[in-house]
PDB file of N, CA and C in Angstrom:
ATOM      1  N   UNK A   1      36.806 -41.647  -4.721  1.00  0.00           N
ATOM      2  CA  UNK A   1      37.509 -40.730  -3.835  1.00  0.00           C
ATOM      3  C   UNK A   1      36.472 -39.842  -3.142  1.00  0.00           C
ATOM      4  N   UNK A   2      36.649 -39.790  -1.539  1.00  0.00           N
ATOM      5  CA  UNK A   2      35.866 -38.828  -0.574  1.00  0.00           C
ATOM      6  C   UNK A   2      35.736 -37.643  -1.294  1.00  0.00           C
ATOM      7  N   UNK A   3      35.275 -36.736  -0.950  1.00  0.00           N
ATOM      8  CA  UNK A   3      35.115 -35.086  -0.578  1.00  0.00           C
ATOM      9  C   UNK A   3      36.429 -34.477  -0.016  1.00  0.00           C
ATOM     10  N   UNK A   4      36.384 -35.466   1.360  1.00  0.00           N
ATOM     11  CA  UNK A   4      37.759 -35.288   2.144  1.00  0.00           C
ATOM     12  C   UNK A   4      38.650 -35.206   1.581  1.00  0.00           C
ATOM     13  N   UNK A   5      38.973 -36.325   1.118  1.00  0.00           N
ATOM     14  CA  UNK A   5      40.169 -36.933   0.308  1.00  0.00           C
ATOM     15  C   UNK A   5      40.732 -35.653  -0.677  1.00  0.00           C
ATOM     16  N   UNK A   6      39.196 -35.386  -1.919  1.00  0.00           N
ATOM     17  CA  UNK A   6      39.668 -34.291  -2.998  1.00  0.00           C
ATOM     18  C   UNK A   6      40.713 -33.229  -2.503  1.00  0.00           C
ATOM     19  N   UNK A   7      39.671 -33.079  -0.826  1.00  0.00           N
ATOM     20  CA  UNK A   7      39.695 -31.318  -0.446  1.00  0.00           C
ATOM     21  C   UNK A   7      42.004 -31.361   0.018  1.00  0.00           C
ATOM     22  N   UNK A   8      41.891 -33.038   0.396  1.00  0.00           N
ATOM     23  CA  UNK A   8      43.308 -32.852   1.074  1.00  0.00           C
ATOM     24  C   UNK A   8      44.019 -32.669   0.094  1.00  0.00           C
ATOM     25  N   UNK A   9      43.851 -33.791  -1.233  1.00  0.00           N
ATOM     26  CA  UNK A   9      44.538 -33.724  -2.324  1.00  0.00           C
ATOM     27  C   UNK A   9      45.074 -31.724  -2.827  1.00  0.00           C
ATOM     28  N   UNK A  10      44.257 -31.211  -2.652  1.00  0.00           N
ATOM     29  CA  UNK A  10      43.942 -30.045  -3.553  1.00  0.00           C
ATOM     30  C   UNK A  10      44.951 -29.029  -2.112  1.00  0.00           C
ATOM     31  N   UNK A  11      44.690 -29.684  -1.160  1.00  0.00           N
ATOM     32  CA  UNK A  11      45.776 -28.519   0.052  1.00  0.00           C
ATOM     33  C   UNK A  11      47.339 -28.869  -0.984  1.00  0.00           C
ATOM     34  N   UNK A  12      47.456 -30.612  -0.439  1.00  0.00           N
ATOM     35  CA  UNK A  12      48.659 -30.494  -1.101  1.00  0.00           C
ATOM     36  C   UNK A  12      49.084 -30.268  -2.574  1.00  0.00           C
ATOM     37  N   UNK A  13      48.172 -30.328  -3.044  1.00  0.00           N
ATOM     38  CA  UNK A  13      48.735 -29.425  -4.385  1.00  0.00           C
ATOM     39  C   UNK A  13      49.286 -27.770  -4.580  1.00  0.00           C
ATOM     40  N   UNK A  14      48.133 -27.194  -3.272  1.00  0.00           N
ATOM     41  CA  UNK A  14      48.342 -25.785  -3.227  1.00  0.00           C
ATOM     42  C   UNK A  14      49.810 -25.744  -2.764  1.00  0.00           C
ATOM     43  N   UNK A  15      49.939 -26.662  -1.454  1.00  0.00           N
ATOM     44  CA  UNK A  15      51.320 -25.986  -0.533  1.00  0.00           C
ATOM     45  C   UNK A  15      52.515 -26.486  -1.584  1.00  0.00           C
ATOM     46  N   UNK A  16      52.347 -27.534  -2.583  1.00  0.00           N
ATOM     47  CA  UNK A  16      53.333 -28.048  -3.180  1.00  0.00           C
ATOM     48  C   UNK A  16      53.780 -27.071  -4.429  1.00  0.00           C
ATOM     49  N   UNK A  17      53.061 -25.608  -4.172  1.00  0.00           N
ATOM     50  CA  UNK A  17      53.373 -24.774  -4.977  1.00  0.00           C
ATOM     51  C   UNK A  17      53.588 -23.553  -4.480  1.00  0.00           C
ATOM     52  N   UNK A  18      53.202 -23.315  -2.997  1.00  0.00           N
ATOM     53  CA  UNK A  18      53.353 -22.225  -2.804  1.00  0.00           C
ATOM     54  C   UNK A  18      54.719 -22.381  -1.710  1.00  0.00           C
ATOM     55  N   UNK A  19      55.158 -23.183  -1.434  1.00  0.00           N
ATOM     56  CA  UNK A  19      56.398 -23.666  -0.801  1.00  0.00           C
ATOM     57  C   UNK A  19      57.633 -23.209  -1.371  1.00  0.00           C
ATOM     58  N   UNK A  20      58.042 -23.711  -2.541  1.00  0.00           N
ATOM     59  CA  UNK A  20      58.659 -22.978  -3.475  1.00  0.00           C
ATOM     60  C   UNK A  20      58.611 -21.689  -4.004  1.00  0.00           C
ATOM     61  N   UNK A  21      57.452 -21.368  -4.132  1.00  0.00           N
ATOM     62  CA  UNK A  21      57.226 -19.784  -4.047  1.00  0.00           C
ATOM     63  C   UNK A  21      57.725 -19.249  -2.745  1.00  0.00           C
ATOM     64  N   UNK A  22      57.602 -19.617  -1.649  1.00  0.00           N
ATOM     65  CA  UNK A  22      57.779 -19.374  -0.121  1.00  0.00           C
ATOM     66  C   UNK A  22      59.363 -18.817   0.228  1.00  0.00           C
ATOM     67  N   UNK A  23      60.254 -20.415  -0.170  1.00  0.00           N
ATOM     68  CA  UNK A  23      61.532 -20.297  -0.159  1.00  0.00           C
ATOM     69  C   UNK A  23      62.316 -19.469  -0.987  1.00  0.00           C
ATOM     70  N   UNK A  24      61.726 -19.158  -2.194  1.00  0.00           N
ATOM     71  CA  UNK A  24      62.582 -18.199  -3.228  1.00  0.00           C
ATOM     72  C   UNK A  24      62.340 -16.669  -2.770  1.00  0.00           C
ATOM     73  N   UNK A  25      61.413 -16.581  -2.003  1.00  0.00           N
ATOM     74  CA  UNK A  25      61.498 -15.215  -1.098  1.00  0.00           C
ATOM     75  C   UNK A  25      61.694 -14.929  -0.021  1.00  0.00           C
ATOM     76  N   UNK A  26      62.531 -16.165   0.652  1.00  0.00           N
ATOM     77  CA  UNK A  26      63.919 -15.769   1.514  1.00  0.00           C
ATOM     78  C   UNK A  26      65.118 -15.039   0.772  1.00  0.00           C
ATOM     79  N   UNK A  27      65.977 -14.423   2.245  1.00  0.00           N
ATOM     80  CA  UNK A  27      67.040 -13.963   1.445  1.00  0.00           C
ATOM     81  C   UNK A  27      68.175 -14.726   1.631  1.00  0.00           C
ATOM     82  N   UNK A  28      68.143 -16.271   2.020  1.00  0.00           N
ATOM     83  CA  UNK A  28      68.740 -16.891   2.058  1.00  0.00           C
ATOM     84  C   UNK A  28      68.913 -17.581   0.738  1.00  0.00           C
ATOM     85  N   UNK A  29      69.336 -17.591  -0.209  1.00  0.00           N
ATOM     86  CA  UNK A  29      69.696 -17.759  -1.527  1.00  0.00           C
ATOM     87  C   UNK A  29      69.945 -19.662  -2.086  1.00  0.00           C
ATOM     88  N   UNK A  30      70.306 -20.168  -0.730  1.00  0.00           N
ATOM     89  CA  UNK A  30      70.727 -21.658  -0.900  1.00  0.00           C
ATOM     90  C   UNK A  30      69.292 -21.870  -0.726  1.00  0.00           C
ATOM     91  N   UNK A  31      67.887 -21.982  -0.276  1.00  0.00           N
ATOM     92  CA  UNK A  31      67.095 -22.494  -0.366  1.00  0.00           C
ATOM     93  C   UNK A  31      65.617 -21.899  -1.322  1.00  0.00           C
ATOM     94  N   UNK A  32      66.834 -20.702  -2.226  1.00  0.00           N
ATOM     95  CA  UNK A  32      65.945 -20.773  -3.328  1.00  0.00           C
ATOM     96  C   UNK A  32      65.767 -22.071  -4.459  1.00  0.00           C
ATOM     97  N   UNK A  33      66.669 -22.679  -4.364  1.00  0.00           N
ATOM     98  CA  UNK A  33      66.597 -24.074  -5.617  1.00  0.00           C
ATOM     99  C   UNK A  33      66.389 -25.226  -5.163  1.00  0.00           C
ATOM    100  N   UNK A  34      65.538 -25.120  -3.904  1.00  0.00           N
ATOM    101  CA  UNK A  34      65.285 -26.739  -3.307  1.00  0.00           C
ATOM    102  C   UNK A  34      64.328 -26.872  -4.320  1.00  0.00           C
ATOM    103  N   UNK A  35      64.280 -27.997  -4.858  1.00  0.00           N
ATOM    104  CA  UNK A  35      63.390 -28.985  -5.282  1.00  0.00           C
ATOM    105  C   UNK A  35      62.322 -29.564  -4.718  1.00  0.00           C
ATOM    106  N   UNK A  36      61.060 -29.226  -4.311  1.00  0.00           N
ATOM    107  CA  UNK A  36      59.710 -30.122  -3.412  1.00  0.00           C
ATOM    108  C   UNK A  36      59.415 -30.495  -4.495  1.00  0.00           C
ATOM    109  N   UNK A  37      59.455 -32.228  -3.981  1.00  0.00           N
ATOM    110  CA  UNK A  37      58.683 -33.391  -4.882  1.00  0.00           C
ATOM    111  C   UNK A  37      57.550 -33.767  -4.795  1.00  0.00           C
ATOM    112  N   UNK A  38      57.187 -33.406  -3.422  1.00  0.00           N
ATOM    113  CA  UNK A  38      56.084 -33.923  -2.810  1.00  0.00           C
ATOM    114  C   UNK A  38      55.271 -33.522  -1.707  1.00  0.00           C
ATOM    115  N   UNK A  39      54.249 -32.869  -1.277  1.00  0.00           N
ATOM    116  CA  UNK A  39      53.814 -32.619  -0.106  1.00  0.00           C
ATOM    117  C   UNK A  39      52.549 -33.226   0.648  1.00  0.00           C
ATOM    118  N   UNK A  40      52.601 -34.269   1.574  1.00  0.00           N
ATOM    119  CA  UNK A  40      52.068 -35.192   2.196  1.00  0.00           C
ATOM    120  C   UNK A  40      51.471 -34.233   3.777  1.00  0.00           C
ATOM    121  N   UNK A  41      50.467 -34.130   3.235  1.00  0.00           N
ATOM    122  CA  UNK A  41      49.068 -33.668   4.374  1.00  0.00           C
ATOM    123  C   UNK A  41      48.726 -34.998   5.318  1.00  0.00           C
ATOM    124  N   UNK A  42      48.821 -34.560   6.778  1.00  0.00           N
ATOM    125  CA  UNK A  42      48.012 -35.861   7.255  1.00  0.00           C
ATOM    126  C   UNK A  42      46.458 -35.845   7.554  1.00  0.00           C
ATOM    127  N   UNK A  43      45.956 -36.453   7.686  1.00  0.00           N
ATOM    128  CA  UNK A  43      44.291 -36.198   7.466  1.00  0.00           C
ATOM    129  C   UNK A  43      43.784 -34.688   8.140  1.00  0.00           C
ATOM    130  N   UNK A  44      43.710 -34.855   9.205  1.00  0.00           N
ATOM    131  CA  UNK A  44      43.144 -33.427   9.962  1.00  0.00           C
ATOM    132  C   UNK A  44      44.100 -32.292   9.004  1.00  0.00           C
ATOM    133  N   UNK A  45      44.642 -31.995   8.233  1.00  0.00           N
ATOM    134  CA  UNK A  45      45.695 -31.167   7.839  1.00  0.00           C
ATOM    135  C   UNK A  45      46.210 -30.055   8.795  1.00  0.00           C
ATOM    136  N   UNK A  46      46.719 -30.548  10.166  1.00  0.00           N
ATOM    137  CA  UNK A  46      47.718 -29.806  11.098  1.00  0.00           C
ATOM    138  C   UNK A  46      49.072 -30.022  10.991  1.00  0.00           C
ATOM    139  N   UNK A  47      49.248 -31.219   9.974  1.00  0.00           N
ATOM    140  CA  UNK A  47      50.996 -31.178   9.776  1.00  0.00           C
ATOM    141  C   UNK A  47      50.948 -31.751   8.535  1.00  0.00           C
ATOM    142  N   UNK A  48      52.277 -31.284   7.654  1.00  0.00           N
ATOM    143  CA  UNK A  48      52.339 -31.458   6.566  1.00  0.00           C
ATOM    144  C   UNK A  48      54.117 -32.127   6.564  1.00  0.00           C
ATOM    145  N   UNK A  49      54.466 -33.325   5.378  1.00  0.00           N
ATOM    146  CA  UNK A  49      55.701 -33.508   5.428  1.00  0.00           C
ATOM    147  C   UNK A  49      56.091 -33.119   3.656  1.00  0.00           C
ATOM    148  N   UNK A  50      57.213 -32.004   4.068  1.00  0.00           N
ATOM    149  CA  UNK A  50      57.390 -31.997   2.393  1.00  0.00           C
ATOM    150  C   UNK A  50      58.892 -32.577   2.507  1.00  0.00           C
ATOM    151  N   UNK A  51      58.932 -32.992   1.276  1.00  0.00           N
ATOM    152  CA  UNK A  51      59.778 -33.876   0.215  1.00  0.00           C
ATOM    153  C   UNK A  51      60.759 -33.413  -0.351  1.00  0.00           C
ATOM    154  N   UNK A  52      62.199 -33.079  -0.247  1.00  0.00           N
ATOM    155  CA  UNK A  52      62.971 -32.679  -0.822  1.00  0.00           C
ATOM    156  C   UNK A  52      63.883 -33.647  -1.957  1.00  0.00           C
ATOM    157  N   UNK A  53      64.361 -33.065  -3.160  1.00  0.00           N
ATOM    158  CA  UNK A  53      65.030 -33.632  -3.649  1.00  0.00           C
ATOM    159  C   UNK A  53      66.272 -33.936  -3.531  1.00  0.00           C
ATOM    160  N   UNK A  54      66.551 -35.196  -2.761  1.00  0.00           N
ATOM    161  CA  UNK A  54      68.187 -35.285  -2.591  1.00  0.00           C
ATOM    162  C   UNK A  54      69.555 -35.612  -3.699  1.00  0.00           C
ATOM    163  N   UNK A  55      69.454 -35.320  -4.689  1.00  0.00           N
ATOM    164  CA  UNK A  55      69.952 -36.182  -5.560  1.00  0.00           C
ATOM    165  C   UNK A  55      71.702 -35.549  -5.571  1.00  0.00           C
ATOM    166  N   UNK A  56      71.759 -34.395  -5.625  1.00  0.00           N
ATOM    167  CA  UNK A  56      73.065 -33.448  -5.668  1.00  0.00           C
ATOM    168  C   UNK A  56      73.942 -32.860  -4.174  1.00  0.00           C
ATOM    169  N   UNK A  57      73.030 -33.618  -3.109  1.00  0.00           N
ATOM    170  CA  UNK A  57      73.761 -33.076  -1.800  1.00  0.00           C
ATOM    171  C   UNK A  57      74.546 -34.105  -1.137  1.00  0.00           C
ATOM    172  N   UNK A  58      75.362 -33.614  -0.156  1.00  0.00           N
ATOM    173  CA  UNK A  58      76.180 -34.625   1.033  1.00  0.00           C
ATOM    174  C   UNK A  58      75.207 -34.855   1.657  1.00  0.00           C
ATOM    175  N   UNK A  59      75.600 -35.923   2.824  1.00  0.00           N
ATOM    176  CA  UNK A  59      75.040 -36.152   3.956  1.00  0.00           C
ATOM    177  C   UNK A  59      74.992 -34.438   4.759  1.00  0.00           C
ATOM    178  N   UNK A  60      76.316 -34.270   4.759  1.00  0.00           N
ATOM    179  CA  UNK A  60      76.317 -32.755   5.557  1.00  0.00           C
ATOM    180  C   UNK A  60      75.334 -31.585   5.076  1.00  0.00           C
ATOM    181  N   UNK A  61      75.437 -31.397   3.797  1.00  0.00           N
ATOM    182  CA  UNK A  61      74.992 -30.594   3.090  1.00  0.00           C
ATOM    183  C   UNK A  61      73.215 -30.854   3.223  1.00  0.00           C
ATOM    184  N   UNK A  62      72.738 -31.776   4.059  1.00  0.00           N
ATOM    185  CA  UNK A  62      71.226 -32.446   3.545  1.00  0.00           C
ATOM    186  C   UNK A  62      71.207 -32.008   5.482  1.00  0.00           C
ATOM    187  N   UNK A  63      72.079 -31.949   6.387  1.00  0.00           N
ATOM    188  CA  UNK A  63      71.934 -31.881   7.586  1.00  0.00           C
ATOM    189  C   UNK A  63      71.758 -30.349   7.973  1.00  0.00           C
ATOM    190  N   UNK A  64      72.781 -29.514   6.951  1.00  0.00           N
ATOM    191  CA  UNK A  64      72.670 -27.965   6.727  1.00  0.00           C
ATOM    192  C   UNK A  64      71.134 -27.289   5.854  1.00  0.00           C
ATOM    193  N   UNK A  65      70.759 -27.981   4.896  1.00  0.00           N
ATOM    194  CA  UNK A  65      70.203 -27.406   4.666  1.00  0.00           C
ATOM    195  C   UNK A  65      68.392 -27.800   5.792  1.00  0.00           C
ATOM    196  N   UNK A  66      68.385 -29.406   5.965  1.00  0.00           N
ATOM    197  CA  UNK A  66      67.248 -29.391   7.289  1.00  0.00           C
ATOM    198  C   UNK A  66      67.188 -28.338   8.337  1.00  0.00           C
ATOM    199  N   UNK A  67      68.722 -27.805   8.884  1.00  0.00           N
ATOM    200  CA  UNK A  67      68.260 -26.576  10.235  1.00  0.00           C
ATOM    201  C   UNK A  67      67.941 -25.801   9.481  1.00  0.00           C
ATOM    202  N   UNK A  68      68.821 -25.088   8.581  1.00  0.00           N
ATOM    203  CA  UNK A  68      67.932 -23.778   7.554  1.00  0.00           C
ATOM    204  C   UNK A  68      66.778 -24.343   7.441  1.00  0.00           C
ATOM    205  N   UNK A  69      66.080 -24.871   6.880  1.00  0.00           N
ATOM    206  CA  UNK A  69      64.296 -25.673   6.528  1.00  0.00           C
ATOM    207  C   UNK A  69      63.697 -25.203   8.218  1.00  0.00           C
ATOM    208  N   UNK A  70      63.948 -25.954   8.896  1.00  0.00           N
ATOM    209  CA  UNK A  70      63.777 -25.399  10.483  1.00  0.00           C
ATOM    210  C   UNK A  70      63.604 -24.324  10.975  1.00  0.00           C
ATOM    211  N   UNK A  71      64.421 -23.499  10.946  1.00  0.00           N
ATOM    212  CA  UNK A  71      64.160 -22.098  11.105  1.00  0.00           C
ATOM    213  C   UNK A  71      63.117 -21.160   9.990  1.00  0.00           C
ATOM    214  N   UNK A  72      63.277 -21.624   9.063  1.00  0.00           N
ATOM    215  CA  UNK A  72      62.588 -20.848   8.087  1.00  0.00           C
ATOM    216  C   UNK A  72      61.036 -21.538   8.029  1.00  0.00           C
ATOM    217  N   UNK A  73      60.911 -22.510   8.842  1.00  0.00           N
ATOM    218  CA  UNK A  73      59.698 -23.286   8.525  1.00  0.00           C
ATOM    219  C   UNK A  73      58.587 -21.800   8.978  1.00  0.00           C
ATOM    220  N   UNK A  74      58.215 -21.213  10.113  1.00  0.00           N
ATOM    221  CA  UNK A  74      57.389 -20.464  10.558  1.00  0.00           C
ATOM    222  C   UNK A  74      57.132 -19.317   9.523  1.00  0.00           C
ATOM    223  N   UNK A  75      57.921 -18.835   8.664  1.00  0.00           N
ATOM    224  CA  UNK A  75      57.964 -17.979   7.732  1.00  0.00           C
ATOM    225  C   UNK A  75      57.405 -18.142   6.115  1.00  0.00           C
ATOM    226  N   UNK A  76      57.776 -19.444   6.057  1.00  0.00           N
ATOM    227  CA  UNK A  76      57.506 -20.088   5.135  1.00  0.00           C
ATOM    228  C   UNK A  76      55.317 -20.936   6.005  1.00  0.00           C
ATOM    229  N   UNK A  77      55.452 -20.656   7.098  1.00  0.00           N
ATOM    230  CA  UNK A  77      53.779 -21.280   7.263  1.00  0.00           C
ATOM    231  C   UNK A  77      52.860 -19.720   6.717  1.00  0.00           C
ATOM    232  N   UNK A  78      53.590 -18.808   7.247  1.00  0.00           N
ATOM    233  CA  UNK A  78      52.828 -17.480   7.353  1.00  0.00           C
ATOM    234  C   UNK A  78      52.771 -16.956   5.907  1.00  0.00           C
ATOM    235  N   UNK A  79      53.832 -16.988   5.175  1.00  0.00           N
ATOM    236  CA  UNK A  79      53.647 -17.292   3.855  1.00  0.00           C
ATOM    237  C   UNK A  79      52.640 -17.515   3.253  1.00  0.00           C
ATOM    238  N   UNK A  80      52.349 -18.918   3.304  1.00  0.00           N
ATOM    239  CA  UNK A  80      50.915 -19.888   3.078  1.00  0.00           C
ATOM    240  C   UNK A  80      49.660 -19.048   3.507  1.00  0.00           C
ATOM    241  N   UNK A  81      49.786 -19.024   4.436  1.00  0.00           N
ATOM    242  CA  UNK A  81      48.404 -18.347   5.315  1.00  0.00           C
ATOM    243  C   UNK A  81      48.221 -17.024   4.963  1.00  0.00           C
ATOM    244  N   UNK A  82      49.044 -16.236   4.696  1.00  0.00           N
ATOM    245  CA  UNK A  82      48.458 -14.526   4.231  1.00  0.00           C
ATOM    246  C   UNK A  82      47.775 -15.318   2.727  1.00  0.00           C
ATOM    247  N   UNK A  83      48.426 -16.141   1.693  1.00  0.00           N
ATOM    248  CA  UNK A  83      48.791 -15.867   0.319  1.00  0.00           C
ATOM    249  C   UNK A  83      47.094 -16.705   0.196  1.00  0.00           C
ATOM    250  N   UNK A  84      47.183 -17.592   1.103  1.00  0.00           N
ATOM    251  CA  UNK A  84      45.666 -18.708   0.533  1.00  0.00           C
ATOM    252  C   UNK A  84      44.318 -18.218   1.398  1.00  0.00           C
ATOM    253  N   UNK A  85      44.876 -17.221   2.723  1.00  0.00           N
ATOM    254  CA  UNK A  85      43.673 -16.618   3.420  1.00  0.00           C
ATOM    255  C   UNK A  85      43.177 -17.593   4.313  1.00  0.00           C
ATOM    256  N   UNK A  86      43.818 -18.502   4.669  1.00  0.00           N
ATOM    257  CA  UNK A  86      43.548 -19.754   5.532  1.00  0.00           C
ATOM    258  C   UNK A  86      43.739 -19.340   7.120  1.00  0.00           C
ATOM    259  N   UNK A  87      42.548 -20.058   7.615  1.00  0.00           N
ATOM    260  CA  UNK A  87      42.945 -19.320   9.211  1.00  0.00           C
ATOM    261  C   UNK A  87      43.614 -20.502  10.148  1.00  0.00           C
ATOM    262  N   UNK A  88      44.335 -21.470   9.515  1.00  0.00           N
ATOM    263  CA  UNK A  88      45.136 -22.641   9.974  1.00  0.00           C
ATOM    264  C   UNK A  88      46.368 -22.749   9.018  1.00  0.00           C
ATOM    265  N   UNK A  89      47.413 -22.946   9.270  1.00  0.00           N
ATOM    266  CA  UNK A  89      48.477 -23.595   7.914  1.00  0.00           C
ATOM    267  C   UNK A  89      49.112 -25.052   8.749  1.00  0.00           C
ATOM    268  N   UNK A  90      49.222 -25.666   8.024  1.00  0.00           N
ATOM    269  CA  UNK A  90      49.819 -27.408   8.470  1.00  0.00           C
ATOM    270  C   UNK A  90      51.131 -27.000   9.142  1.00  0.00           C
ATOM    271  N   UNK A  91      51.705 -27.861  10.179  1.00  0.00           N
ATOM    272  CA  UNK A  91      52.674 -27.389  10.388  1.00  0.00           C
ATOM    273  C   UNK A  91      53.829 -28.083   9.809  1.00  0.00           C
ATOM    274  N   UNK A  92      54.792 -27.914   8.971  1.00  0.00           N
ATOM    275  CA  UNK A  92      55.923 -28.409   8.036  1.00  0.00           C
ATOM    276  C   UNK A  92      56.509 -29.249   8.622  1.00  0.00           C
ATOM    277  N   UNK A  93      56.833 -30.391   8.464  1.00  0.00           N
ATOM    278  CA  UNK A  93      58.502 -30.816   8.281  1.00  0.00           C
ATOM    279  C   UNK A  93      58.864 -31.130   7.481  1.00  0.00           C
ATOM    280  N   UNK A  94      59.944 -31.124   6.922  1.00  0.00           N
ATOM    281  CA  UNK A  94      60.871 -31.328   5.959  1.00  0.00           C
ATOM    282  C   UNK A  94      62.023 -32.307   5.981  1.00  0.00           C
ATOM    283  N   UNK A  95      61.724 -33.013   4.658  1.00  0.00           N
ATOM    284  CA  UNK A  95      62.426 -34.257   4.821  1.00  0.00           C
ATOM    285  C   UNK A  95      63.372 -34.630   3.794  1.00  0.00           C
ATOM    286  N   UNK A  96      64.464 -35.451   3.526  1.00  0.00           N
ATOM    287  CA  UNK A  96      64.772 -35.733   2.412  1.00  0.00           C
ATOM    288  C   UNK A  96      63.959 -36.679   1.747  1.00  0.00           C
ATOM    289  N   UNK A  97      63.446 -36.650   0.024  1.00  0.00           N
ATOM    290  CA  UNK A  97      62.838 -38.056  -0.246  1.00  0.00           C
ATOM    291  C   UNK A  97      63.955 -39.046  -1.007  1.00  0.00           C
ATOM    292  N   UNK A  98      64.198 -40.237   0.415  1.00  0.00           N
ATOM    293  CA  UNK A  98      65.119 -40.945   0.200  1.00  0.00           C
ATOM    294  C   UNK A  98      64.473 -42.148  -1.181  1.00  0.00           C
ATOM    295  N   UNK A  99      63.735 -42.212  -1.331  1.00  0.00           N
ATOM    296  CA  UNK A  99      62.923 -43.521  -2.066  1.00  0.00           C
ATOM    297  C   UNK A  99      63.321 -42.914  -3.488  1.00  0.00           C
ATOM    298  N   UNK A 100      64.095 -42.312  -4.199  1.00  0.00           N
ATOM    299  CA  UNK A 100      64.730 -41.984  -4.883  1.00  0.00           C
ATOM    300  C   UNK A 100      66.089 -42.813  -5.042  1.00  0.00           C
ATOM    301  N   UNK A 101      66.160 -42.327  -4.163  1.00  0.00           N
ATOM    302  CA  UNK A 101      67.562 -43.240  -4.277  1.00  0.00           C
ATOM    303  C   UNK A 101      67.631 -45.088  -3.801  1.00  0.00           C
ATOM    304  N   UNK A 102      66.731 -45.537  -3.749  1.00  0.00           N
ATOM    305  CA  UNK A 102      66.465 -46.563  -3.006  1.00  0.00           C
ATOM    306  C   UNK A 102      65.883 -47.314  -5.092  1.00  0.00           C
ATOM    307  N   UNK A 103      64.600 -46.105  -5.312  1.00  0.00           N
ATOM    308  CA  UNK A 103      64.592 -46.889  -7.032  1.00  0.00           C
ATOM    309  C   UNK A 103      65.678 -46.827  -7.668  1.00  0.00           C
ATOM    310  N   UNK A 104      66.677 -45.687  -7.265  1.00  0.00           N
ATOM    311  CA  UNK A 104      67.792 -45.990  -8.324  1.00  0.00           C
ATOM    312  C   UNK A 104      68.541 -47.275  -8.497  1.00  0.00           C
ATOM    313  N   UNK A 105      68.406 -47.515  -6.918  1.00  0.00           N
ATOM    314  CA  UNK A 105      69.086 -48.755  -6.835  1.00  0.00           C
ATOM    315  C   UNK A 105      68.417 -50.011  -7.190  1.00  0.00           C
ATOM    316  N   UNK A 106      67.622 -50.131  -6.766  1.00  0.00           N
ATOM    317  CA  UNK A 106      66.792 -50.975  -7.457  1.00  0.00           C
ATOM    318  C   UNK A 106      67.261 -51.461  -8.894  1.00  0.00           C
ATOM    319  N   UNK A 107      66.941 -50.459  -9.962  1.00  0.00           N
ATOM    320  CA  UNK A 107      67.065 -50.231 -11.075  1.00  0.00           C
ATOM    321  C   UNK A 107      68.434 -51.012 -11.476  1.00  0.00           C
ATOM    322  N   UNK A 108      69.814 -49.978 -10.865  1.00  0.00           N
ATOM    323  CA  UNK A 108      70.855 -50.840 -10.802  1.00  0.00           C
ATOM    324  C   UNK A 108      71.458 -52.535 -10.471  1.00  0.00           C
ATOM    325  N   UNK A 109      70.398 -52.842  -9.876  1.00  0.00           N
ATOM    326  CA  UNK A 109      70.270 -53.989  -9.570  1.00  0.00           C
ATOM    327  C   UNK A 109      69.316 -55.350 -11.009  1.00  0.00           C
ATOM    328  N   UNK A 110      68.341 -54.554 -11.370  1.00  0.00           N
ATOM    329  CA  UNK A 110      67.816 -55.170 -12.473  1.00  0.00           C
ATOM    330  C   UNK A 110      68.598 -55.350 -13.631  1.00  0.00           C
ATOM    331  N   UNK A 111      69.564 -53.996 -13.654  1.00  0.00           N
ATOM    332  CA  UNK A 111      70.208 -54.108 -14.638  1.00  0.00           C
ATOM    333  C   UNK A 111      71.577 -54.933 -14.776  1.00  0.00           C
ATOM    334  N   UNK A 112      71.978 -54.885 -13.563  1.00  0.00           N
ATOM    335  CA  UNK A 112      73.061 -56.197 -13.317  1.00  0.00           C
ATOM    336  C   UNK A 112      72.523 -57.563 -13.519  1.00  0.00           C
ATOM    337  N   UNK A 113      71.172 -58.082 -13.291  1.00  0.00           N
ATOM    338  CA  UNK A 113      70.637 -59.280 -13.356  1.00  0.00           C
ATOM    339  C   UNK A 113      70.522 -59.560 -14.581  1.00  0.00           C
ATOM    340  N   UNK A 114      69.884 -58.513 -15.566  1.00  0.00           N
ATOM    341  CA  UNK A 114      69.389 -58.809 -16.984  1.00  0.00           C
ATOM    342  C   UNK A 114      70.861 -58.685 -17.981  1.00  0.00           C
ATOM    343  N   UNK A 115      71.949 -58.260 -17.476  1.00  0.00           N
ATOM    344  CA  UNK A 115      73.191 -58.371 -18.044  1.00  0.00           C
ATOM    345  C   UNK A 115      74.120 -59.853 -17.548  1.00  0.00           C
ATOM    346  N   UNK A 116      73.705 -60.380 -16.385  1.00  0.00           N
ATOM    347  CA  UNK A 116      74.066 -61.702 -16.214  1.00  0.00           C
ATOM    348  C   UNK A 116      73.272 -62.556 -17.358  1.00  0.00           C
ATOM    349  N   UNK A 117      71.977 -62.585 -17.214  1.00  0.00           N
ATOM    350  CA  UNK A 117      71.107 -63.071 -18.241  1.00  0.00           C
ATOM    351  C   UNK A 117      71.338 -63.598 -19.129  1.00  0.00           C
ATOM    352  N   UNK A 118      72.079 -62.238 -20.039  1.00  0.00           N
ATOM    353  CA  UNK A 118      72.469 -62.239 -21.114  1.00  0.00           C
ATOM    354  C   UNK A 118      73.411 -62.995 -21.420  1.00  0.00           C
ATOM    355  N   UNK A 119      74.339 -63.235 -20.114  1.00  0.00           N
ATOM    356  CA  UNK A 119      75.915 -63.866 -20.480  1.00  0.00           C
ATOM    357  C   UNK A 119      75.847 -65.354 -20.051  1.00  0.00           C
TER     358      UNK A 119
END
């Protein structure tokens, strides 16, 4: 592994902690318990995609809470940037991480095969 590589690894570790710290000091209360699974730096680190956990929402409810994410994104960058002293912060988007639900299925699927198997 690069230098590079470490230095990106180690952003997204930071923002994948201070994000959550970020959102729980809104006073918007529904995006104190988002779940970030994941935060994906792209090389130059000017944009960042974080990862939400979809497991307990609607479609609607995943469409409501993206504009809230949206609006709060600039607050949540400045956040970052006072707290790490950085004179750049990535710029966010926020996503659901669908590949969750894609292994579940999966899974469900193995397990239907290995129960035919059986019979």
């Amino acid at each position: 592994m690069t230098e590079a590589q470490i230095k990106l690894k180690r952003t997204e570790s930071v923002l994948g902690e201070l994000i959550p710290q970020a959102l729980g000091s809104l006073n918007d209360k529904r995006l104190h318990d988002l779940e970030i699974l994941e935060v994906k730096c792209s090389r130059g680190k000017s944009d960042a995609k974080v990862y939400i956990n979809p497991s307990e929402f609607s479609e609607q409810e995943k469409r409501d809470y993206l504009k809230l994410l949206r609006n709060a994104r600039p607050i949540v960058e400045t956040f970052c940037l006072k707290d790490q002293g950085w004179y750049r912060c990535p710029k966010f988007t926020f996503e659901f991480d669908e590949q969750i639900k894609k292994s579940q299925d999966i899974e469900e699927l193995f397990k239907k095969i290995a129960k035919k198997d059986e019979e």
